[in-house]
Protein backbone atom coordinates (compact mmCIF):
# COMPACT_ATOMS: atom_id res chain seq x y z
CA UNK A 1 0.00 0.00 0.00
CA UNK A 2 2.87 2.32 0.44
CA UNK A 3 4.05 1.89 -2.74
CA UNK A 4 0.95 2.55 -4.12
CA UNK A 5 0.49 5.58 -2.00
CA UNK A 6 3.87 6.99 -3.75
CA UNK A 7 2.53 6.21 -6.88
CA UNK A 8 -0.42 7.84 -6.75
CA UNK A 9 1.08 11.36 -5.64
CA UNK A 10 3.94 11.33 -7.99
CA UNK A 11 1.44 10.58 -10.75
CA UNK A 12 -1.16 12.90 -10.30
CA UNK A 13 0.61 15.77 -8.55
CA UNK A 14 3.27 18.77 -8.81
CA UNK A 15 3.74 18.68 -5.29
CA UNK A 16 6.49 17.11 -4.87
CA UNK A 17 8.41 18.89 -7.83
CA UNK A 18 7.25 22.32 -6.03
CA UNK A 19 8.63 21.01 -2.53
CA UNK A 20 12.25 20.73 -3.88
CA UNK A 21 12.28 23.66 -5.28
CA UNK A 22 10.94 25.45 -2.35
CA UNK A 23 13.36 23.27 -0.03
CA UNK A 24 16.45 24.27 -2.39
CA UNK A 25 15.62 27.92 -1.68
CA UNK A 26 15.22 27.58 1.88
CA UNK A 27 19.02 25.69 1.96
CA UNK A 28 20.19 28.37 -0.34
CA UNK A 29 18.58 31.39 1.87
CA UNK A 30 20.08 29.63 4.93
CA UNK A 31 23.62 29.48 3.40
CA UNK A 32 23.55 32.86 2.00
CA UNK A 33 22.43 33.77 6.24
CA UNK A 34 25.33 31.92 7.57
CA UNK A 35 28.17 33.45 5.03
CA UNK A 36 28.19 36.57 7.28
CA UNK A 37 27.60 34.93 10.52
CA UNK A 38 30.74 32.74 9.95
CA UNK A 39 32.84 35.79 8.83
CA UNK A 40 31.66 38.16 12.27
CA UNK A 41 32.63 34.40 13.98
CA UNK A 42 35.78 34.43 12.50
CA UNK A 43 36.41 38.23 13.23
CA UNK A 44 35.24 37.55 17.09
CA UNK A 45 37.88 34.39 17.09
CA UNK A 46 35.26 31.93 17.98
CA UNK A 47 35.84 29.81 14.58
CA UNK A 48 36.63 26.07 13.93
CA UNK A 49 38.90 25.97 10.97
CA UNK A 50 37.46 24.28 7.83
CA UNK A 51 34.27 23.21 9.25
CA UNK A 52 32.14 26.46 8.40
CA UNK A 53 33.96 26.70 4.95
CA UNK A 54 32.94 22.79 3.85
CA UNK A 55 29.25 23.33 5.55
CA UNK A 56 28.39 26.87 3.97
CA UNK A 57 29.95 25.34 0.42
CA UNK A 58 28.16 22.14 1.19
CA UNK A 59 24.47 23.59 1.76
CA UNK A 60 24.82 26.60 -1.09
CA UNK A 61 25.63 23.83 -3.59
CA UNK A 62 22.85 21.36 -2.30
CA UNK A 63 20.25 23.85 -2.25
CA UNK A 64 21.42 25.48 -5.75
CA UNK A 65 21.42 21.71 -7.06
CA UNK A 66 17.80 20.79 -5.70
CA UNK A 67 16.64 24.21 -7.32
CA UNK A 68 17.56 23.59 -10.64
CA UNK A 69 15.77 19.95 -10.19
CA UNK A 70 13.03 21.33 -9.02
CA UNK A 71 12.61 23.79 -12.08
CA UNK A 72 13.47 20.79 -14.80
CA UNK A 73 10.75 18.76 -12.45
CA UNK A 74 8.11 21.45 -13.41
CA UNK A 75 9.18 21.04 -16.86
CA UNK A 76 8.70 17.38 -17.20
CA UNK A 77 5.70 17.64 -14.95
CA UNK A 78 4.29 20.37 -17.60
CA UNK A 79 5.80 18.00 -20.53
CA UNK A 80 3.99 15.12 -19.13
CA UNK A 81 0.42 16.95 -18.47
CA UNK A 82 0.62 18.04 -22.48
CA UNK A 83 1.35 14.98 -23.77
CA UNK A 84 -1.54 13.12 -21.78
CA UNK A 85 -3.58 15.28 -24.20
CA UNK A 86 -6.51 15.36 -22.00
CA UNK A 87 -8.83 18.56 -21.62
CA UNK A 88 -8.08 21.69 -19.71
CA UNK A 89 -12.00 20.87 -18.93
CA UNK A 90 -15.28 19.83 -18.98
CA UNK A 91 -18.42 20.82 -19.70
CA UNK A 92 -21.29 18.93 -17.99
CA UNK A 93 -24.55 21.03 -19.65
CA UNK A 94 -24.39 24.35 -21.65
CA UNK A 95 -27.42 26.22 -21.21
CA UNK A 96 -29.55 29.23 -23.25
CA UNK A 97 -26.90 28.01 -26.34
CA UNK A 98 -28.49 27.96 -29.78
CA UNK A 99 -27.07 26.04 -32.18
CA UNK A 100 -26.81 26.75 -36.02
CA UNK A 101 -25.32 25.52 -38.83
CA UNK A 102 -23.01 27.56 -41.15
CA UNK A 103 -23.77 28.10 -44.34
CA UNK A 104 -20.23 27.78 -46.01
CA UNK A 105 -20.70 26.98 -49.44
CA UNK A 106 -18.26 23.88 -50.05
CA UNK A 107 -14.75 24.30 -50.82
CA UNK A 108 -13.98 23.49 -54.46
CA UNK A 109 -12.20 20.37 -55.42
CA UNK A 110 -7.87 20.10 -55.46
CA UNK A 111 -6.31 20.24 -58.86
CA UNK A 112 -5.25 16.56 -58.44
CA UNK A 113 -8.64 16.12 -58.07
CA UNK A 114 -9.98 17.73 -61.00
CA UNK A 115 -8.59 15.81 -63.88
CA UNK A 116 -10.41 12.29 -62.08
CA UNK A 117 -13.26 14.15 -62.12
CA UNK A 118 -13.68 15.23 -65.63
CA UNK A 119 -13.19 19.49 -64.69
């Protein structure tokens, strides 16, 4: 049943394309935060050599990465909704529509067509 579950959200939702993006620029907005916290740490003297550097380069380049997924996600999620080919929707009764015919007079027949046809 769980894998079922999975299924059915990944099919028939853009959640999940929409959280990754937003999660990438919630990394990206923390690592961009910390850049000047580490430098005022390293001013003050309370800094751990190498640890803030790796971290900070470690969480700008996840959440940059999980960004750009999430914006070729919506792509293939758009892609995917196109190519189904279904409508954009339905209408259940139309009411108060008249419906007439138009009198276009009939197109005449193609030159290939002309020469079977005795013209």
């Amino acid at each position: 049943m769980l894998r079922f579950s999975l299924d059915a959200i990944s099919s028939f939702s853009h959640r999940p394309l929409q959280l990754a993006t937003l999660l990438g620029f919630i990394v990206s907005t923390l690592a961009f935060i910390a850049i000047p916290v580490v430098i005022v740490l390293r001013i003050v003297g309370s800094y751990l050599p190498g640890f803030s550097s790796v971290t900070l380069a470690v969480l700008l380049l996840g959440g940059i990465q999980l960004i750009a997924i999430g914006i070729i996600g919506e792509y293939v999620g758009r892609i995917y909704d196109e190519v189904k080919g279904r409508p954009l929707y339905l209408v259940r009764s139309r009411l108060n529509v008249v419906e007439h015919e138009t009198a276009e007079p009939p197109l005449p027949p193609a030159p290939a067509e002309r020469g079977r046809m005795g013209l």
